[in-house]
N, C-alpha and C. Protein backbone atom coordinates (compact mmCIF):
# COMPACT_ATOMS: atom_id res chain seq x y z
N UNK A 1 -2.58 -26.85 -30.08
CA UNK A 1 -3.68 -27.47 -29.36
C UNK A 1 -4.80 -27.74 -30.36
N UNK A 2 -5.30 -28.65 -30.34
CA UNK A 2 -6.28 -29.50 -31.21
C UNK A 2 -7.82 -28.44 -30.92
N UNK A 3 -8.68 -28.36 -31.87
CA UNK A 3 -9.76 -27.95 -31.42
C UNK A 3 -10.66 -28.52 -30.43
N UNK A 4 -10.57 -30.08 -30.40
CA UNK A 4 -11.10 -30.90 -29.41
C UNK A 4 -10.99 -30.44 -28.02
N UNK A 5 -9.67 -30.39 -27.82
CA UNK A 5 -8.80 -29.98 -26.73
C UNK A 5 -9.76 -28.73 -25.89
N UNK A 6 -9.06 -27.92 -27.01
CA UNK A 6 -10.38 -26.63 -26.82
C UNK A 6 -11.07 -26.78 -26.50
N UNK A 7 -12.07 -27.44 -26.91
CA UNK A 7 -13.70 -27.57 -26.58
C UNK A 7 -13.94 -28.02 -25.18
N UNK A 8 -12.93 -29.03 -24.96
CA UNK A 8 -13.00 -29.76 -23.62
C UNK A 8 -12.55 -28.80 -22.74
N UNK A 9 -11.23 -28.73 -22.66
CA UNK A 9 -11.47 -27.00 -21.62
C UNK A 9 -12.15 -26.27 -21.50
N UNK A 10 -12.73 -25.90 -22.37
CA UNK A 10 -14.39 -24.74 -22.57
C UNK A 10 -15.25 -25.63 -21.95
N UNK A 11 -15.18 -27.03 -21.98
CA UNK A 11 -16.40 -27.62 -21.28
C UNK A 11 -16.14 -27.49 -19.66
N UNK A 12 -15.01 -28.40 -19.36
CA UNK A 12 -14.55 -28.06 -18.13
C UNK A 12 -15.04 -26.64 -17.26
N UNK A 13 -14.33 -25.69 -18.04
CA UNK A 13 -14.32 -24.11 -17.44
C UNK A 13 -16.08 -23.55 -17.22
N UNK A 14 -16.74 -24.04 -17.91
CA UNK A 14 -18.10 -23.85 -18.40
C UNK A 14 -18.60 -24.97 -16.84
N UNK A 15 -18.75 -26.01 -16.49
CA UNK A 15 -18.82 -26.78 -15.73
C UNK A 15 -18.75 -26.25 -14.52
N UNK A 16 -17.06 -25.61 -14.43
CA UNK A 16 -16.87 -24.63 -12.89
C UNK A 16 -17.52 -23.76 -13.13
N UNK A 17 -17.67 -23.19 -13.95
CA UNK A 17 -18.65 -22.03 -13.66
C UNK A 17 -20.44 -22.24 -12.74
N UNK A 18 -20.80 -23.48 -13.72
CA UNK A 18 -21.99 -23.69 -13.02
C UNK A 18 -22.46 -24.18 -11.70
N UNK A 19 -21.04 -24.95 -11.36
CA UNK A 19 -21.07 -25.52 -9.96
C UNK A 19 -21.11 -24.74 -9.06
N UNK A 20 -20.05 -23.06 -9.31
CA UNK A 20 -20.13 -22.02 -8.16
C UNK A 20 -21.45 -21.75 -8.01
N UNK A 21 -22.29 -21.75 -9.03
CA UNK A 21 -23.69 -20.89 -9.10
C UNK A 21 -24.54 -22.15 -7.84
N UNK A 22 -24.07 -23.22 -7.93
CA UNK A 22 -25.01 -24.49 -6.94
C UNK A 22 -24.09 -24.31 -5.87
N UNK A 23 -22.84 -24.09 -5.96
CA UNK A 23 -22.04 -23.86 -4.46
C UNK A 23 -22.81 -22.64 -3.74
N UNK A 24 -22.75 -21.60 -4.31
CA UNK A 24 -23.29 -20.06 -3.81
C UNK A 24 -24.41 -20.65 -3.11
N UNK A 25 -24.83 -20.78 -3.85
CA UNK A 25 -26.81 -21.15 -3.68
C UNK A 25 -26.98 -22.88 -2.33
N UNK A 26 -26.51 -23.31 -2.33
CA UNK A 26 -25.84 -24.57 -1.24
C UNK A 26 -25.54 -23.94 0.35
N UNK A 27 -24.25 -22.77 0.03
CA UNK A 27 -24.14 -21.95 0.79
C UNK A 27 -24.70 -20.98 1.66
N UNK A 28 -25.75 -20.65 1.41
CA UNK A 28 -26.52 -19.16 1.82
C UNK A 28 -26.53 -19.35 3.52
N UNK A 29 -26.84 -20.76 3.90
CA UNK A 29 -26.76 -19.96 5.53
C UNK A 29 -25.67 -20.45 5.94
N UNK A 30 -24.46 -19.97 5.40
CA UNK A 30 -23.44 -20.11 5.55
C UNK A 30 -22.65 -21.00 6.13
N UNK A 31 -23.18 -22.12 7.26
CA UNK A 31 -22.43 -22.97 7.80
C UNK A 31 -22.52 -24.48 7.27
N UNK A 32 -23.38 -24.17 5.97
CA UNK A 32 -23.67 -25.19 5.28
C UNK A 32 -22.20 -24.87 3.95
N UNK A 33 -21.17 -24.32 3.79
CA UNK A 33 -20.34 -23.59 2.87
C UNK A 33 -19.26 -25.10 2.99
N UNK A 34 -19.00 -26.07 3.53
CA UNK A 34 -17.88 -27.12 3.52
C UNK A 34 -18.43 -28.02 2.89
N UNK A 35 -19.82 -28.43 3.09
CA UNK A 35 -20.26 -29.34 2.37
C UNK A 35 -21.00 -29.38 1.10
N UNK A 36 -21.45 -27.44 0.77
CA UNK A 36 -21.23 -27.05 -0.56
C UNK A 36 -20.25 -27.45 -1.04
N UNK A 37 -18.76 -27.26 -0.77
CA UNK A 37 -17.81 -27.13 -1.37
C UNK A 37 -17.88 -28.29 -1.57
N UNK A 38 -17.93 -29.49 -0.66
CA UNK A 38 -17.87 -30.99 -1.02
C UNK A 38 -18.55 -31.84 -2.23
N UNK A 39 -19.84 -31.31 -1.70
CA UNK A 39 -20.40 -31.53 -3.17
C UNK A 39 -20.10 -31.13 -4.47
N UNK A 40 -19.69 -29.55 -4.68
CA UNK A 40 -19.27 -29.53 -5.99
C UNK A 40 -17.86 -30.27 -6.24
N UNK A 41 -17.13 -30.12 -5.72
CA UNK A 41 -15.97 -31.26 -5.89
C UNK A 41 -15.98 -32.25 -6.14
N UNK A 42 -16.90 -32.75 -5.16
CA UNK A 42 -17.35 -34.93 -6.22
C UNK A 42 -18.33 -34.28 -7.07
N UNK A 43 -18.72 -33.34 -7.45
CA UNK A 43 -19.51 -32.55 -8.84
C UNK A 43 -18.29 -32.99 -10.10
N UNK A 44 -17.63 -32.13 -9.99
CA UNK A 44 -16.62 -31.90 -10.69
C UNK A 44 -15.49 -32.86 -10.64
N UNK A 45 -15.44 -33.63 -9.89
CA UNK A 45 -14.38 -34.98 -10.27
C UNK A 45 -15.25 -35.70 -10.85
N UNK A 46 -16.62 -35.96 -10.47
CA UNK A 46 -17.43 -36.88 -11.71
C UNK A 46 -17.45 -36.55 -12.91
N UNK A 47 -17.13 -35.27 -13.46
CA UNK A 47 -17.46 -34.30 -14.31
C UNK A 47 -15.75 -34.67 -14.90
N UNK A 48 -14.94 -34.62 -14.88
CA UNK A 48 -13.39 -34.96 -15.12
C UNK A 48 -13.26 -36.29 -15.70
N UNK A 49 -13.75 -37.23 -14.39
CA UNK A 49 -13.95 -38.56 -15.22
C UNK A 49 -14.74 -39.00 -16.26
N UNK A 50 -15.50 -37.99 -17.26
CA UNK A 50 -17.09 -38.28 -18.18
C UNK A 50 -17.78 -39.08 -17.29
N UNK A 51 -18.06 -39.06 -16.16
CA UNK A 51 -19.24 -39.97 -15.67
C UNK A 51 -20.63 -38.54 -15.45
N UNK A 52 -21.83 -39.42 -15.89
CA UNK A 52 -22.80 -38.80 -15.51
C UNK A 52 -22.96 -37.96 -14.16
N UNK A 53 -23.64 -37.20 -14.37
CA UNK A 53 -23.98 -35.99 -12.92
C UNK A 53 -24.88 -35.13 -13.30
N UNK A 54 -24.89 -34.37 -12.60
CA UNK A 54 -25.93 -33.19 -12.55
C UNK A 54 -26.52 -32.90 -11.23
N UNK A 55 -27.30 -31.97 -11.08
CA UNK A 55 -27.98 -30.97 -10.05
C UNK A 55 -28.76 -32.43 -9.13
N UNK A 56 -29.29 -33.05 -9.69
CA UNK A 56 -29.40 -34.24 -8.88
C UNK A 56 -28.80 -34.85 -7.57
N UNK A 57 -27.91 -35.15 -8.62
CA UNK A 57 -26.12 -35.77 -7.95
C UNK A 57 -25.65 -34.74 -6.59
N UNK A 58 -25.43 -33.45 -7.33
CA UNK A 58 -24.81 -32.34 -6.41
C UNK A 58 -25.82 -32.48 -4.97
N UNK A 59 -27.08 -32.37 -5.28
CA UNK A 59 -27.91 -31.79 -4.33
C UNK A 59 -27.83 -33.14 -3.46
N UNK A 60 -28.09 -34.88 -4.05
CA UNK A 60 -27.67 -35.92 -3.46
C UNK A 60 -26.97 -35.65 -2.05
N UNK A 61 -25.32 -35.05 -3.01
CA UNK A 61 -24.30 -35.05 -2.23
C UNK A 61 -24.13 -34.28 -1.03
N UNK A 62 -24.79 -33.45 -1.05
CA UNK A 62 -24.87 -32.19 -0.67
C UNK A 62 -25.62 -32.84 0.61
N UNK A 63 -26.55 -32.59 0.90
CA UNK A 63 -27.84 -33.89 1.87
C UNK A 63 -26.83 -34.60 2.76
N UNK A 64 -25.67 -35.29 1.85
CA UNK A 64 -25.28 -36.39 2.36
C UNK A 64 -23.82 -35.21 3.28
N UNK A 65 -23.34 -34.42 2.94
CA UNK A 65 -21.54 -33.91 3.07
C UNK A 65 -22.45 -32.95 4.15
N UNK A 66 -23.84 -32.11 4.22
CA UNK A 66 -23.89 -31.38 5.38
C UNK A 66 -24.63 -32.04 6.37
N UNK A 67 -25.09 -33.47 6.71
CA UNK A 67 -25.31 -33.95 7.58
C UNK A 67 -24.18 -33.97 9.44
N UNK A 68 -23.09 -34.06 8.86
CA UNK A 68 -22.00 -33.56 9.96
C UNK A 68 -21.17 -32.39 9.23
N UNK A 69 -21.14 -32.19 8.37
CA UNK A 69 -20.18 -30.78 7.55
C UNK A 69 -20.73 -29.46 8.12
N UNK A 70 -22.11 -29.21 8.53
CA UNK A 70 -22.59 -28.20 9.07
C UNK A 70 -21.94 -27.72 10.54
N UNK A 71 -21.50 -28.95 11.29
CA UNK A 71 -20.60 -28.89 12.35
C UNK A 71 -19.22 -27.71 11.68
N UNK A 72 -18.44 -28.20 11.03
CA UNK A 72 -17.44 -28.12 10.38
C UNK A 72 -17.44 -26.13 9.83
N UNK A 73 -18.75 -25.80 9.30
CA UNK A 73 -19.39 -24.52 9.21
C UNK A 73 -19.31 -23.60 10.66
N UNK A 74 -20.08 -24.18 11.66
CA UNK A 74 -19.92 -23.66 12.80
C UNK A 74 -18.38 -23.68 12.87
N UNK A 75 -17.74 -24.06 13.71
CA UNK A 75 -16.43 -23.73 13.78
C UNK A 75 -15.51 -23.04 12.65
N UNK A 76 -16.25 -23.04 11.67
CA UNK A 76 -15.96 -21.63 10.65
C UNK A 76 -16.05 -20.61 10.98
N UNK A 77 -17.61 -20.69 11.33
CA UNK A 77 -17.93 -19.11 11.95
C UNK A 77 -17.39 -18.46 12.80
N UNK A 78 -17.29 -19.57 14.32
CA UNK A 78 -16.64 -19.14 15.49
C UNK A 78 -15.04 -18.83 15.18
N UNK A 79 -14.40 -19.43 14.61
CA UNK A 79 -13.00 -19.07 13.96
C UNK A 79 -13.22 -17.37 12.96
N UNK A 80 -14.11 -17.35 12.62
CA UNK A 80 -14.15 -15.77 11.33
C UNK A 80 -14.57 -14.65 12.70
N UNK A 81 -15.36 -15.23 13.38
CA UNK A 81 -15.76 -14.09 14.81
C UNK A 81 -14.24 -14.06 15.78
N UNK A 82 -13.95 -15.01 15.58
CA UNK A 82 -12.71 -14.86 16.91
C UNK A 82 -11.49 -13.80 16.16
N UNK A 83 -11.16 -13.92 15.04
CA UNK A 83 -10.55 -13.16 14.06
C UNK A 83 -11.11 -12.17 14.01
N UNK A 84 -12.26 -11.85 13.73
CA UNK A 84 -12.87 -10.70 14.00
C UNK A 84 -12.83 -9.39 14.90
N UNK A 85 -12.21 -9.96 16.23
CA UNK A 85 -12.27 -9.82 16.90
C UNK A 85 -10.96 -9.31 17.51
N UNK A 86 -9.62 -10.41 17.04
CA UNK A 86 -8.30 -9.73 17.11
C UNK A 86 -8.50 -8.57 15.98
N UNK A 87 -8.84 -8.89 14.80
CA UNK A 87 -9.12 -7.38 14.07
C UNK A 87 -9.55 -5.93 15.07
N UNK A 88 -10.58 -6.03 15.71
CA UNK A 88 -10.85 -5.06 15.91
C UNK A 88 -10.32 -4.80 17.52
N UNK A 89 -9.29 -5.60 18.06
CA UNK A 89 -7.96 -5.31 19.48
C UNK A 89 -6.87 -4.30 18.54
N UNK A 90 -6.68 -4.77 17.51
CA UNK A 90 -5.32 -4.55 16.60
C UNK A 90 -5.93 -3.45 16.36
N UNK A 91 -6.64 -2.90 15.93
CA UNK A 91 -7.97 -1.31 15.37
C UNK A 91 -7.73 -0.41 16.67
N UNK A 92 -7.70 -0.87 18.26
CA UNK A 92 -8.42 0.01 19.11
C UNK A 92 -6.87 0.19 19.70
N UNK A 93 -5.88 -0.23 19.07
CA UNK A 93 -4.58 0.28 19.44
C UNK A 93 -4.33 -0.38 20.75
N UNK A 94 -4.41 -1.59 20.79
CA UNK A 94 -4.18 -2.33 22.37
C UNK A 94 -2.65 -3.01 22.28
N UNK A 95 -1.90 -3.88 23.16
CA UNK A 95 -0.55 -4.07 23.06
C UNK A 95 -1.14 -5.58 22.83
N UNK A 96 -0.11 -5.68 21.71
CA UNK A 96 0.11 -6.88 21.15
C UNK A 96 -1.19 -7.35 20.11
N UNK A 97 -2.12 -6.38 19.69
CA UNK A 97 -3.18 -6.53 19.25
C UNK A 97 -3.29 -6.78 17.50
N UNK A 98 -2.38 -6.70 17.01
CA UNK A 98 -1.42 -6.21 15.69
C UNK A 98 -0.73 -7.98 15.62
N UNK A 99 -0.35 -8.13 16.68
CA UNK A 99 0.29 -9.51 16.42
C UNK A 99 -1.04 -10.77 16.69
N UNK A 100 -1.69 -10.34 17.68
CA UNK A 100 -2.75 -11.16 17.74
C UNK A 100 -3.67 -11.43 16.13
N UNK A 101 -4.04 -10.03 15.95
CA UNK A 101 -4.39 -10.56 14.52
C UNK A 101 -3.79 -11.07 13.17
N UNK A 102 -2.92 -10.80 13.23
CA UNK A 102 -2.13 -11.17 11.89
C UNK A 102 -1.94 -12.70 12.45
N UNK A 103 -1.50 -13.42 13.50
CA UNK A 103 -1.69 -15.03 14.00
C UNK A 103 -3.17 -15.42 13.31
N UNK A 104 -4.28 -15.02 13.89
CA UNK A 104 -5.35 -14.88 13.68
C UNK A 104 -5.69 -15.19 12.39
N UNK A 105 -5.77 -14.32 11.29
CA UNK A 105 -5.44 -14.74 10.01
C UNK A 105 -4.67 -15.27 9.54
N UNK A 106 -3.51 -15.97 9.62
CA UNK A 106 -3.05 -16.41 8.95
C UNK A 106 -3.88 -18.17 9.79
N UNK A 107 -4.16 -18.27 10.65
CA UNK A 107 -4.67 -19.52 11.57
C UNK A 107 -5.68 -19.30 10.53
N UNK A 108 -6.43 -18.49 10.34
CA UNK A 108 -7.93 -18.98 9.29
C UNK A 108 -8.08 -19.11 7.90
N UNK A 109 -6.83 -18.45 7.41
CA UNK A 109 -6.19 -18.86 6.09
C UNK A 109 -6.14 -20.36 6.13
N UNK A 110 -4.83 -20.70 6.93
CA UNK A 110 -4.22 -21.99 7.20
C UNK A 110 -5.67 -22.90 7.00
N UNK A 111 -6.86 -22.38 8.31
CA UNK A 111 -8.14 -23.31 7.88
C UNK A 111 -9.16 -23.64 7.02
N UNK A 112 -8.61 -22.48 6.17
CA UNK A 112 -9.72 -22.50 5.29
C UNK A 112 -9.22 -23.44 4.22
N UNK A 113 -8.14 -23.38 4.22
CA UNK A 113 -7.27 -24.45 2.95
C UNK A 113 -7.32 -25.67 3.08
N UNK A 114 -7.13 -26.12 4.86
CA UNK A 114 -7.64 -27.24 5.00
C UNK A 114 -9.08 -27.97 4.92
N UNK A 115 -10.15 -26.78 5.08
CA UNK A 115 -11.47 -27.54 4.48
C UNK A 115 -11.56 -27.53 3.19
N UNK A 116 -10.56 -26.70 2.49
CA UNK A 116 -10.65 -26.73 0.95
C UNK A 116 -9.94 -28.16 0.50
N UNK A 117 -9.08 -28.68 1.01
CA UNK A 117 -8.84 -29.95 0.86
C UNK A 117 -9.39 -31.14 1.12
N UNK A 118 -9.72 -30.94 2.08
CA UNK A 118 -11.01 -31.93 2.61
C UNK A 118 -12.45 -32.09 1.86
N UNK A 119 -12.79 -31.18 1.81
CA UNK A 119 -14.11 -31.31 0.69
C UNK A 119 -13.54 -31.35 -0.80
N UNK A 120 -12.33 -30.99 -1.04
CA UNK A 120 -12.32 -31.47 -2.69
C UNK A 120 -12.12 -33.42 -2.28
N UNK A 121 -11.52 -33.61 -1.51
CA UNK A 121 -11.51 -35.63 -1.64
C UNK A 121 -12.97 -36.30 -0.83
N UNK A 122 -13.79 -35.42 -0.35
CA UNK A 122 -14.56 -35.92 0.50
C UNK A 122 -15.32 -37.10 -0.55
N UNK A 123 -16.23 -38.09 -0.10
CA UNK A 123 -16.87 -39.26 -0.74
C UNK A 123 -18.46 -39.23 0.47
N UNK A 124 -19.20 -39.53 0.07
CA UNK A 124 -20.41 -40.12 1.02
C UNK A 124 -19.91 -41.22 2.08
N UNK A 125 -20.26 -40.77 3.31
CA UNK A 125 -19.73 -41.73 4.63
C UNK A 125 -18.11 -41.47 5.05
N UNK A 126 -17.50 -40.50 4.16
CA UNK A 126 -16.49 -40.07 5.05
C UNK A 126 -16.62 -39.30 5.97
N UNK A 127 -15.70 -39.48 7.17
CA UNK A 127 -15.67 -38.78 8.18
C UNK A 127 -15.01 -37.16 8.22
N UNK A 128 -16.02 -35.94 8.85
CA UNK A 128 -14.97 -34.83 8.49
C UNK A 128 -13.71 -34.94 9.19
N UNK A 129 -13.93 -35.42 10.46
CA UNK A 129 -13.10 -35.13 11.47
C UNK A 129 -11.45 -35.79 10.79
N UNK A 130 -11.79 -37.67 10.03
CA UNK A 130 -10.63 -37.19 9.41
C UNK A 130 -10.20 -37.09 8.42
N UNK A 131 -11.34 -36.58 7.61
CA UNK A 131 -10.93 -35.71 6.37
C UNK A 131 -10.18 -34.34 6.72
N UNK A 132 -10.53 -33.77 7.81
CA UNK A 132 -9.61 -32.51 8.57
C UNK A 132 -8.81 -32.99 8.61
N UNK A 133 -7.99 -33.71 9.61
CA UNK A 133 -6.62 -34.09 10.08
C UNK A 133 -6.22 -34.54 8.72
N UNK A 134 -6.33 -35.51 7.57
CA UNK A 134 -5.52 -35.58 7.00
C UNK A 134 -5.36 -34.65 6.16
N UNK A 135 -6.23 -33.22 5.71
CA UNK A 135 -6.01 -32.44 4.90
C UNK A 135 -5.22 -30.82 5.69
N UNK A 136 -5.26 -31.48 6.64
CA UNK A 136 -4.59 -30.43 7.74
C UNK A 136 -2.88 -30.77 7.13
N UNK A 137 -2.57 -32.12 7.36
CA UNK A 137 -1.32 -32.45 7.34
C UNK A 137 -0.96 -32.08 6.08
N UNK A 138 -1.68 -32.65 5.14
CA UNK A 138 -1.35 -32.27 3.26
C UNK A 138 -1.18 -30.56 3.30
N UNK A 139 -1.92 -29.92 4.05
CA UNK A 139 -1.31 -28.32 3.97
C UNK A 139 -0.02 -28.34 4.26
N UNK A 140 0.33 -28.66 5.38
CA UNK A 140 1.57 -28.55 5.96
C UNK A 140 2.79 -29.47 5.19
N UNK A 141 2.51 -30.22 4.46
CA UNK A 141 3.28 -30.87 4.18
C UNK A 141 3.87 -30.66 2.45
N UNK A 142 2.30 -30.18 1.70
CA UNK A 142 2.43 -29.63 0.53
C UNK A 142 2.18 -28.11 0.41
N UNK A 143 3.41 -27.29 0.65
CA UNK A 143 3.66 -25.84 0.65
C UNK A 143 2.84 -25.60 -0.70
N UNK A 144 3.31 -26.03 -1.89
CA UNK A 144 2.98 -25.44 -3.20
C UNK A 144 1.21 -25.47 -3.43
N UNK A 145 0.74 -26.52 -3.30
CA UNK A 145 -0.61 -27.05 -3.65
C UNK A 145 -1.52 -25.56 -2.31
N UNK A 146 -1.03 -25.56 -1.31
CA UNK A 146 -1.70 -25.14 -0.37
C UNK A 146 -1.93 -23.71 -0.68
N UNK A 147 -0.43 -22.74 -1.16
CA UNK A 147 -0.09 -21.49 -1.69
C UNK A 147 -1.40 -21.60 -2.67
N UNK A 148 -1.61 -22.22 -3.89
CA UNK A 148 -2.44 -22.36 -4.95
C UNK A 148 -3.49 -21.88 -4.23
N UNK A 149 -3.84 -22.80 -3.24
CA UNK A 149 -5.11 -22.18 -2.73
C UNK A 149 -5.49 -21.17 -2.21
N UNK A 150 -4.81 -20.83 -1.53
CA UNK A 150 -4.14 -19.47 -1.02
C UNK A 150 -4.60 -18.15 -2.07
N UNK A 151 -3.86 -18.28 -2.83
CA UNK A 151 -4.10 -17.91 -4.33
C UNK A 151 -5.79 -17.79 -4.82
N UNK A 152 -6.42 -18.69 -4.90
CA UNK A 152 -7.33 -18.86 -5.57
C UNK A 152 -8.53 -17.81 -4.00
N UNK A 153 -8.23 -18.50 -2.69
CA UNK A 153 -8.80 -17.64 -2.11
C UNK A 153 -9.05 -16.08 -2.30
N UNK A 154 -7.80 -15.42 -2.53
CA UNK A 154 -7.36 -14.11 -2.95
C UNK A 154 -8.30 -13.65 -3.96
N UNK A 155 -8.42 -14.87 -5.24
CA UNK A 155 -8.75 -13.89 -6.15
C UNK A 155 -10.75 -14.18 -5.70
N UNK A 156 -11.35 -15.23 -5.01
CA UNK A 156 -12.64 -15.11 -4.74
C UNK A 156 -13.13 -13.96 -4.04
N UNK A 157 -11.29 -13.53 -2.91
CA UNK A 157 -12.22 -12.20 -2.51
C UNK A 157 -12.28 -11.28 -2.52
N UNK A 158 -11.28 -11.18 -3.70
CA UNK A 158 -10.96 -10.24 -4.43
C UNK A 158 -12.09 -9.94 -5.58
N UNK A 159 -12.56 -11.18 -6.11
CA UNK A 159 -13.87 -10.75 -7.20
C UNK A 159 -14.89 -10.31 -6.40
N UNK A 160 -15.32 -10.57 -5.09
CA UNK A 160 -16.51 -10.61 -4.45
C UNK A 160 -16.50 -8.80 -3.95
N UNK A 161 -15.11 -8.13 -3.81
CA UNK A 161 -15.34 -6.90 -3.40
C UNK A 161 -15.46 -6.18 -4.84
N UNK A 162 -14.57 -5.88 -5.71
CA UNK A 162 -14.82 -5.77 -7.13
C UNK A 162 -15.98 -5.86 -7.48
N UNK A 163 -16.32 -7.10 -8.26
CA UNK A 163 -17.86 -7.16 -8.96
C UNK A 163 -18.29 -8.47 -8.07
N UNK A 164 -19.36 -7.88 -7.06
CA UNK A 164 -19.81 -9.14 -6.33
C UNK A 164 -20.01 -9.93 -6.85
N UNK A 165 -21.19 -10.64 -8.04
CA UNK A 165 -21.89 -11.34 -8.98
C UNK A 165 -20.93 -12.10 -9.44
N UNK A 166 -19.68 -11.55 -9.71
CA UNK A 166 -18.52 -12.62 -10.19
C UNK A 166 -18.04 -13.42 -9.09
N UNK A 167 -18.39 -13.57 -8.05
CA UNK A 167 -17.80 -14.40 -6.91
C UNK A 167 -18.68 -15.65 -7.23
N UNK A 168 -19.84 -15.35 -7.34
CA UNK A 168 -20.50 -17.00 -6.89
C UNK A 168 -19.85 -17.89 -8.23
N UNK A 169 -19.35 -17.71 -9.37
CA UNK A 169 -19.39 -18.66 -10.12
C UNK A 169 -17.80 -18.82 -9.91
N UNK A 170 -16.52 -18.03 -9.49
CA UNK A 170 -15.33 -18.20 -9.35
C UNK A 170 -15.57 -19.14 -8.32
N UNK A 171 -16.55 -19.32 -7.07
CA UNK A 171 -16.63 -20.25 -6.26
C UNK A 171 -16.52 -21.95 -6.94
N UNK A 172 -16.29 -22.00 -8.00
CA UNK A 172 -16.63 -23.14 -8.53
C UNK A 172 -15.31 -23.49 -9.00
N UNK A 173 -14.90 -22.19 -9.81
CA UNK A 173 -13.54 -22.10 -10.14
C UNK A 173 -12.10 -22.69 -8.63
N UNK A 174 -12.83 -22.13 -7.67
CA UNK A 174 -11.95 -22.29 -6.39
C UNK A 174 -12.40 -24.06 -6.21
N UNK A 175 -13.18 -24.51 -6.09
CA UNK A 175 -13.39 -26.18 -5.99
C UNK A 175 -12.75 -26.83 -7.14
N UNK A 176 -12.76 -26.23 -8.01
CA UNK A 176 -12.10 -27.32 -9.21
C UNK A 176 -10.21 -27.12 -8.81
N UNK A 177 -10.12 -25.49 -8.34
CA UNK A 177 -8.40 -25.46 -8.09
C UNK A 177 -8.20 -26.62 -6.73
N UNK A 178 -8.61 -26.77 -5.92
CA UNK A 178 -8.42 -27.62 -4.62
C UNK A 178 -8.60 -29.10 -5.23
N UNK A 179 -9.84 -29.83 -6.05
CA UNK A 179 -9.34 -30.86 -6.46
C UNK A 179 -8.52 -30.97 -7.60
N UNK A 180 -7.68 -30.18 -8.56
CA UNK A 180 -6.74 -30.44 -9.39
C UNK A 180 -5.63 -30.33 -8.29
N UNK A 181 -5.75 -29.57 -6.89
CA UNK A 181 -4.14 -29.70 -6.09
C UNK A 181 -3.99 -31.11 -5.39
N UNK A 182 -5.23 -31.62 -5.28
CA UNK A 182 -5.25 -33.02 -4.63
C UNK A 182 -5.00 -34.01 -5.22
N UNK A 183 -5.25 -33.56 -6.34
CA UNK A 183 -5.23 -34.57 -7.54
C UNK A 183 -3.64 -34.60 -7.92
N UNK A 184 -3.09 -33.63 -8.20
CA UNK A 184 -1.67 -33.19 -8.42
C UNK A 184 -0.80 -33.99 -7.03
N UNK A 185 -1.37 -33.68 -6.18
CA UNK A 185 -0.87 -34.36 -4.61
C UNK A 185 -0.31 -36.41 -4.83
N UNK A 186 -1.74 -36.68 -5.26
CA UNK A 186 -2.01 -37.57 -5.20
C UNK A 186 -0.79 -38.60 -6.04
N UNK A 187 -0.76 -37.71 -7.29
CA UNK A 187 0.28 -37.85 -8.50
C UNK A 187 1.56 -38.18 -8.27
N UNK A 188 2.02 -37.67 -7.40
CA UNK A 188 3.65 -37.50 -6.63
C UNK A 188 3.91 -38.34 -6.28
């Protein structure tokens, strides 16, 4: 590998890093977290292509992806409470409470991958509703790309119990894995 090469990956990796720190910070009242993600994603595909960007751009985007993406947050929430919730049937030893949750999670897994797909292709003036449906189907349809994410979920929350402080910038790391799977998608 060329030193160039190098450098450019170090730039790249250096890049995700900073975007989690504007994702985190995008994020805080939490139902604003899809159109964080959106924004750093057209962050970071501008950032892929050498086209200009910056905190500008992001925050632009951002304005523009939680105008209806905040919708998209809510039904996050209500989906993490309803799970919540078979969690703690499955806890109090009730029948069938064990199966209720494990459906449960794996249904909010399943959703979370699909807004992870959706906000890595999102653009200004797309629609979430069908940026959902079609990134709903690309889960289902692309096992491998979706697992990845899967994956990458694991290790965000996995850093976040570990060393909290390392979560917000892997958050960036997790937007750049969802648009290289879309991108990879796209490729096929």
């Amino acid at each position: 590998m060329t030193e160039s090469r190098r450098r450019i990956g170090f730039g790249v990796f250096a890049e995700c890093l900073l975007t989690g720190v504007w994702i985190a910070l995008a994020s805080v009242p939490v139902v604003t977290a899809p159109a964080a993600f959106a924004a750093g994603a057209r962050h970071l595909r501008r950032h892929l292509e050498q086209r200009t960007g910056g905190l500008r751009d992001f925050v632009t985007d951002f304005r523009a992806a939680v105008r209806h993406g905040w919708l998209v947050g809510v039904a996050g929430v209500a989906a993490w409470a309803a799970v919540w919730v078979d969690l703690r049937v499955a806890r109090a030893g009730l029948p069938g409470g064990q199966l209720a949750a494990a459906v449960g999670l794996f249904a909010l897994l399943a959703a979370a991958v699909a807004v992870l797909r959706a906000a890595a292709v999102w653009e200004p003036g797309a629609a979430w509703r069908t940026l959902l449906g079609a990134a709903a189907r690309r889960t289902v349809r692309g096992p491998g790309g979706s697992f990845l994410l899967v994956c990458g979920i694991a290790v965000t929350v996995l850093c976040a119990g570990f060393v909290p402080p390392l979560a917000v910038p892997v958050l960036g790391v997790l937007a750049a894995a969802a648009v290289a799977v879309e991108q990879r998608g796209r490729a096929r």
